[in-house]
C-alpha atoms as a PDB file:
ATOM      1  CA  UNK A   1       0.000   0.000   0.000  1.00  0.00           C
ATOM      2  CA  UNK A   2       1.545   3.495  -0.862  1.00  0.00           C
ATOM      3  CA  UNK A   3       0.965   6.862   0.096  1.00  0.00           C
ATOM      4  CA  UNK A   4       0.055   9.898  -1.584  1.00  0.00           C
ATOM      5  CA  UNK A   5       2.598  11.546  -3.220  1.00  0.00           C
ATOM      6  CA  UNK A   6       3.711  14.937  -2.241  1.00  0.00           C
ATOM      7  CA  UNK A   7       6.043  16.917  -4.067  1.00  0.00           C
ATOM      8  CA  UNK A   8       7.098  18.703  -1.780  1.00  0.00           C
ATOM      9  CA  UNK A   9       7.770  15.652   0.727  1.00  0.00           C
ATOM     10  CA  UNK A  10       9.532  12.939  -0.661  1.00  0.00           C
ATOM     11  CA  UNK A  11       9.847  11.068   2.476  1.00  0.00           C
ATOM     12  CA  UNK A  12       6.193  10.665   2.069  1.00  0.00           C
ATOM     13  CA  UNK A  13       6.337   8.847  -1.642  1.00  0.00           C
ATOM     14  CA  UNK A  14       7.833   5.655   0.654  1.00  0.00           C
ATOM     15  CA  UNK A  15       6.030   2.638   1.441  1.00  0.00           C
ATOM     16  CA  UNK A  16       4.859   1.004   4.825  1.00  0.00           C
ATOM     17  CA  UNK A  17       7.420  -1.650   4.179  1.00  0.00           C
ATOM     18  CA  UNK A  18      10.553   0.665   3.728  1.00  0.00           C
ATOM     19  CA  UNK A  19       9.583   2.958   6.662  1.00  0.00           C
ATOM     20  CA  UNK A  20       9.413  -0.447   8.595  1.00  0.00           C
ATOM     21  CA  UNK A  21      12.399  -1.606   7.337  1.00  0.00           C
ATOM     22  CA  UNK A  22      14.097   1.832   8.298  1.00  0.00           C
ATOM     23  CA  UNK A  23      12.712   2.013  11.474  1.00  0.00           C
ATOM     24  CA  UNK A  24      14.260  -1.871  12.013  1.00  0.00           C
ATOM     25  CA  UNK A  25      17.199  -0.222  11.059  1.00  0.00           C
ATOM     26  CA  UNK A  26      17.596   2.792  13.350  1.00  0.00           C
ATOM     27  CA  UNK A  27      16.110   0.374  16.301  1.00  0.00           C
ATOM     28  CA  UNK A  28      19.212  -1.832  15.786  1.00  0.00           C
ATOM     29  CA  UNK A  29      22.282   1.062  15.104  1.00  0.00           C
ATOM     30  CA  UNK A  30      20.258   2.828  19.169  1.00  0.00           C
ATOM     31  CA  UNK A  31      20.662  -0.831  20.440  1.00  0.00           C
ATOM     32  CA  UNK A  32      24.331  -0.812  18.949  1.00  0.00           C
ATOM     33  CA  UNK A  33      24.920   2.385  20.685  1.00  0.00           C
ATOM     34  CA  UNK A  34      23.474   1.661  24.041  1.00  0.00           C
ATOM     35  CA  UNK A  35      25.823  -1.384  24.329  1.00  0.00           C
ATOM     36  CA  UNK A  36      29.198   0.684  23.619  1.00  0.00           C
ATOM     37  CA  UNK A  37      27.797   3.306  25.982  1.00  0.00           C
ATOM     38  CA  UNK A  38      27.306   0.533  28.738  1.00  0.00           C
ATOM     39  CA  UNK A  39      30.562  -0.993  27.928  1.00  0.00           C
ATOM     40  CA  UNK A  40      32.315   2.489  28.049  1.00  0.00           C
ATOM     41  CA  UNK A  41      30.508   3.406  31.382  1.00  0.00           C
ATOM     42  CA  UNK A  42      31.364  -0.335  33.006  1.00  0.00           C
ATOM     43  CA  UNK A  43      35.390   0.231  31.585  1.00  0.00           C
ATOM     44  CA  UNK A  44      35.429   3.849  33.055  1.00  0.00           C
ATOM     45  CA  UNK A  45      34.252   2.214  36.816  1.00  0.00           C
ATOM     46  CA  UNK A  46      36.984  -0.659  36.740  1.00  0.00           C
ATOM     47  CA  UNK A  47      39.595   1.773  35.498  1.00  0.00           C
ATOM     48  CA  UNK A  48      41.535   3.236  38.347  1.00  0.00           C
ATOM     49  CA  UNK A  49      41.275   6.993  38.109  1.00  0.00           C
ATOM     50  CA  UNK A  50      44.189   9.316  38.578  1.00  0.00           C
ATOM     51  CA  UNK A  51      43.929  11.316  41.793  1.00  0.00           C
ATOM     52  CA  UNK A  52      42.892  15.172  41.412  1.00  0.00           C
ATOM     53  CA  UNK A  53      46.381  16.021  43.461  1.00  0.00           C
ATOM     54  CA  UNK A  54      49.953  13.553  43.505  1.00  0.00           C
ATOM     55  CA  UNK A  55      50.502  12.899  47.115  1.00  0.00           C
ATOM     56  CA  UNK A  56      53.307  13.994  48.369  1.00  0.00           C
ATOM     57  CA  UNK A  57      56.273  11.644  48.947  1.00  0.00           C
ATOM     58  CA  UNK A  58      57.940  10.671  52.119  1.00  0.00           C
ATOM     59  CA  UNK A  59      60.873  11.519  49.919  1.00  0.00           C
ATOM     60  CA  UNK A  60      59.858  14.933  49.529  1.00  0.00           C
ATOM     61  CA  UNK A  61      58.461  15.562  53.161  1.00  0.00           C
ATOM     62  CA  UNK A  62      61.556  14.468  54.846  1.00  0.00           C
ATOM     63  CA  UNK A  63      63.695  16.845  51.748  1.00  0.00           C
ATOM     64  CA  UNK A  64      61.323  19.976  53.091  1.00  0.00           C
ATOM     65  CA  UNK A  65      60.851  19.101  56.573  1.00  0.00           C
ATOM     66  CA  UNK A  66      64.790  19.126  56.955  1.00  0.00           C
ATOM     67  CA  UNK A  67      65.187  22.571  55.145  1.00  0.00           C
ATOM     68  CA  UNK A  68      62.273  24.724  57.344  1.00  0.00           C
ATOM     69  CA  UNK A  69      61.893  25.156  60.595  1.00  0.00           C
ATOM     70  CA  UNK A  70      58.474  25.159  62.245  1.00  0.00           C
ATOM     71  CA  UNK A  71      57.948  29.151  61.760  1.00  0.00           C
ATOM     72  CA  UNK A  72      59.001  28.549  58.424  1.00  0.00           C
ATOM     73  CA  UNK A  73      56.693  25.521  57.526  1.00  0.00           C
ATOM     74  CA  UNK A  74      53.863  27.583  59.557  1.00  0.00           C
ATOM     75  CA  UNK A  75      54.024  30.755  56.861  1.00  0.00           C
ATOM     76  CA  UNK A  76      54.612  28.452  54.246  1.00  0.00           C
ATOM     77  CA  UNK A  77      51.100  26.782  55.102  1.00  0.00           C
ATOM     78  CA  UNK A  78      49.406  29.616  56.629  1.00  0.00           C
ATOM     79  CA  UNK A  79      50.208  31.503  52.656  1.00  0.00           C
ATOM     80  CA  UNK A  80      49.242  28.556  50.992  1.00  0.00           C
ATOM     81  CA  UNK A  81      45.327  28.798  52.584  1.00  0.00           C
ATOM     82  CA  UNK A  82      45.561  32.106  52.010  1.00  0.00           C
ATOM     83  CA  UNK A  83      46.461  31.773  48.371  1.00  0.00           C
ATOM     84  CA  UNK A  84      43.854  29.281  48.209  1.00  0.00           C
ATOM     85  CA  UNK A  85      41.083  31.703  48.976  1.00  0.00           C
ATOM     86  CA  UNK A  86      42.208  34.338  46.919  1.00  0.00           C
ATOM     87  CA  UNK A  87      42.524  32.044  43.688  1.00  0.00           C
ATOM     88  CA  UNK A  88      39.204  30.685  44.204  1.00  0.00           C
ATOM     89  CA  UNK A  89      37.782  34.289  44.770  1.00  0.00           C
ATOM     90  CA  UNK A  90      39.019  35.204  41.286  1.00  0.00           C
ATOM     91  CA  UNK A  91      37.654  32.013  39.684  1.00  0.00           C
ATOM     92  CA  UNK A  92      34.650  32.632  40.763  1.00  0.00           C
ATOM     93  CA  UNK A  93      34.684  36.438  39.814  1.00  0.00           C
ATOM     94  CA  UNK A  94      35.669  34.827  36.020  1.00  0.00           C
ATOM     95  CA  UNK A  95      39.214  36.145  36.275  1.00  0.00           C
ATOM     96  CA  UNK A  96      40.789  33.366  35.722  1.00  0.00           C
ATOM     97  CA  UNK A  97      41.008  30.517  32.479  1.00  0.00           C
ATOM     98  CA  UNK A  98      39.923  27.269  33.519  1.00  0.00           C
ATOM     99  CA  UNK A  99      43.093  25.554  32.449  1.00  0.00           C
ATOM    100  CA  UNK A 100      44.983  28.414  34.454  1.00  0.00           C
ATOM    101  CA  UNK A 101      42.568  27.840  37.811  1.00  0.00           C
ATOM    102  CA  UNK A 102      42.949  24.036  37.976  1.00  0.00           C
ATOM    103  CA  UNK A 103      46.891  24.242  37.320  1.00  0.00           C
ATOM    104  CA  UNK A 104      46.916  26.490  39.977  1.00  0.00           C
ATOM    105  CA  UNK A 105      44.392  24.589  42.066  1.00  0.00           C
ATOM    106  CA  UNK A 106      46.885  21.202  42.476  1.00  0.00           C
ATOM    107  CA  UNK A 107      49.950  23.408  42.929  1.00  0.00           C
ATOM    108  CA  UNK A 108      48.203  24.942  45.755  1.00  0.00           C
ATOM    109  CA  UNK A 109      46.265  21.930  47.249  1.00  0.00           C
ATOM    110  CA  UNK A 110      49.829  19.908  46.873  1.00  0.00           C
ATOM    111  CA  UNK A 111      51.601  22.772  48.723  1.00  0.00           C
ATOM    112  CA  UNK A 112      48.931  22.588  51.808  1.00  0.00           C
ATOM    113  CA  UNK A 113      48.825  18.798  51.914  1.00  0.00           C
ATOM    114  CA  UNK A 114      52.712  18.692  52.353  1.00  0.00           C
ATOM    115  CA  UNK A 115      52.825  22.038  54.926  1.00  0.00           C
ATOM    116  CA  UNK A 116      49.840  19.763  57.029  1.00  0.00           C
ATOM    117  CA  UNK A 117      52.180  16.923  56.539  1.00  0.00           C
ATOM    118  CA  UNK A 118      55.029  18.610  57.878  1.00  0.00           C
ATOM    119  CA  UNK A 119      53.444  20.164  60.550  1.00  0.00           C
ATOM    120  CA  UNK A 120      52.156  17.026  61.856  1.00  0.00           C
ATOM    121  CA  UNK A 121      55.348  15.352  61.719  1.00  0.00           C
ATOM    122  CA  UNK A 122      56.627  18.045  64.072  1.00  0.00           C
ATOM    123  CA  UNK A 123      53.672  17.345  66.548  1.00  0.00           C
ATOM    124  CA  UNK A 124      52.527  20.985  65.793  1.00  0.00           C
ATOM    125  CA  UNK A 125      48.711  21.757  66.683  1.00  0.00           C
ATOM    126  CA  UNK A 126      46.879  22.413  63.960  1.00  0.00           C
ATOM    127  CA  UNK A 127      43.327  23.387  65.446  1.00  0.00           C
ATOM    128  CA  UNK A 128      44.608  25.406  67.490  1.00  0.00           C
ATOM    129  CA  UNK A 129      46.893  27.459  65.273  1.00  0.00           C
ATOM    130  CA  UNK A 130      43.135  27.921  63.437  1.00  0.00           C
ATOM    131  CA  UNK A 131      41.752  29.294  66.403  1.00  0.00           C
ATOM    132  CA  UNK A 132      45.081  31.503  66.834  1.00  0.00           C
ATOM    133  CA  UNK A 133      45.024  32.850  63.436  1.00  0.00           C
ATOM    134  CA  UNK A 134      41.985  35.641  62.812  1.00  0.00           C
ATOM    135  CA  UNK A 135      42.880  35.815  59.114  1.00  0.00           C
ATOM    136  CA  UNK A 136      42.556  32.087  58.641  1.00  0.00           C
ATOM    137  CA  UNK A 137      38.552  32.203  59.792  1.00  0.00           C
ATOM    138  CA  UNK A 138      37.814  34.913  56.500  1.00  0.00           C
ATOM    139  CA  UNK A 139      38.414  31.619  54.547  1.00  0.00           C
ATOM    140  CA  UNK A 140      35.586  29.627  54.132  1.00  0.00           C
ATOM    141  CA  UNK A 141      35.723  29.251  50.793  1.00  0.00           C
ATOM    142  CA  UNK A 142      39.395  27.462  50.973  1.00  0.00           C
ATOM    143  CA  UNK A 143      38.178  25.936  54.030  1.00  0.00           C
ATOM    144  CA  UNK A 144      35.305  24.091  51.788  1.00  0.00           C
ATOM    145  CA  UNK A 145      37.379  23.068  48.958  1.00  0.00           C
ATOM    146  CA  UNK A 146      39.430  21.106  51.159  1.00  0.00           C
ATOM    147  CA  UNK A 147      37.182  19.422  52.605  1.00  0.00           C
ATOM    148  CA  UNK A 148      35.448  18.335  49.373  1.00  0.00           C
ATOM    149  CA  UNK A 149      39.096  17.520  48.097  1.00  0.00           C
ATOM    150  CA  UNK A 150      39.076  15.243  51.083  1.00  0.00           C
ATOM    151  CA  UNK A 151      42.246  17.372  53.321  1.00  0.00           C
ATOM    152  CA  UNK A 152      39.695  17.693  55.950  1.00  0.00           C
ATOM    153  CA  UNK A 153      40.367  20.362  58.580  1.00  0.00           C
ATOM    154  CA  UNK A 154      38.525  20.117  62.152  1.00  0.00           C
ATOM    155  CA  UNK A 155      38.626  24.555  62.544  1.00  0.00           C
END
């Protein structure tokens, strides 16, 4: 059985049976499809990802532990949070490239991580040098990033 025929419509000068035969088609190449996209999606969960921020080494702790002293590993840290804030100020404000703010962002996060590291190691307290430090409460915002990052702080 066939259509009218339209000028202006070719589409329409087909038959039932090669619409249905199209259709059969397009069902089959979506099925296709689904399948890689399940196969992709099951590959990306049993592939390990690659952490946001490198750890630092014990190589590296012990290499920038012996070369600061306390005072010195406490600026280093306390500039670090501060430079946190301020960076994610300006991405926020859209003053900074994407590319630039998440360079930026693992420099910075890598810095802190091996400052709190450091710190530790030299049995320095941590909560309270938050509660010392009035500038270090104006940063929320760093504050939260680290704790989604996981480098949780309990201020």
């Amino acid at each position: 059985m066939q259509r009218k025929s339209n000028p202006n419509n070719p589409q329409q000068d087909k038959s039932i049976a090669e619409l249905e035969s199209e259709l059969n088609q397009l069902q089959e190449k979506v099925k296709r499809q689904t399948i890689d996209i399940r196969k992709l999606l099951k590959n990306s969960l049993t592939t390990k990802q690659k952490p946001f921020i490198e750890l630092p080494t014990d190589e590296a702790i012990k290499t920038e532990e012996a070369k600061c002293t306390l005072e010195e590993a406490q600026a280093e840290f306390f500039a670090t949070i501060l430079t946190l804030e301020k960076l994610i100020s300006a991405q926020q404000e859209g003053r900074l490239e994407p590319e630039l703010y998440n360079s930026q962002l693992k420099t910075i996060l890598y810095d802190i991580l091996k400052f709190k590291l450091i710190l530790e190691k030299k049995a320095f307290n941590l909560i309270e040098f938050f509660d010392k430090e009035e500038s270090l409460r104006k940063c929320t915002q760093a504050f939260q990033k680290l704790k989604e990052i996981g480098i949780v702080f309990d201020k």
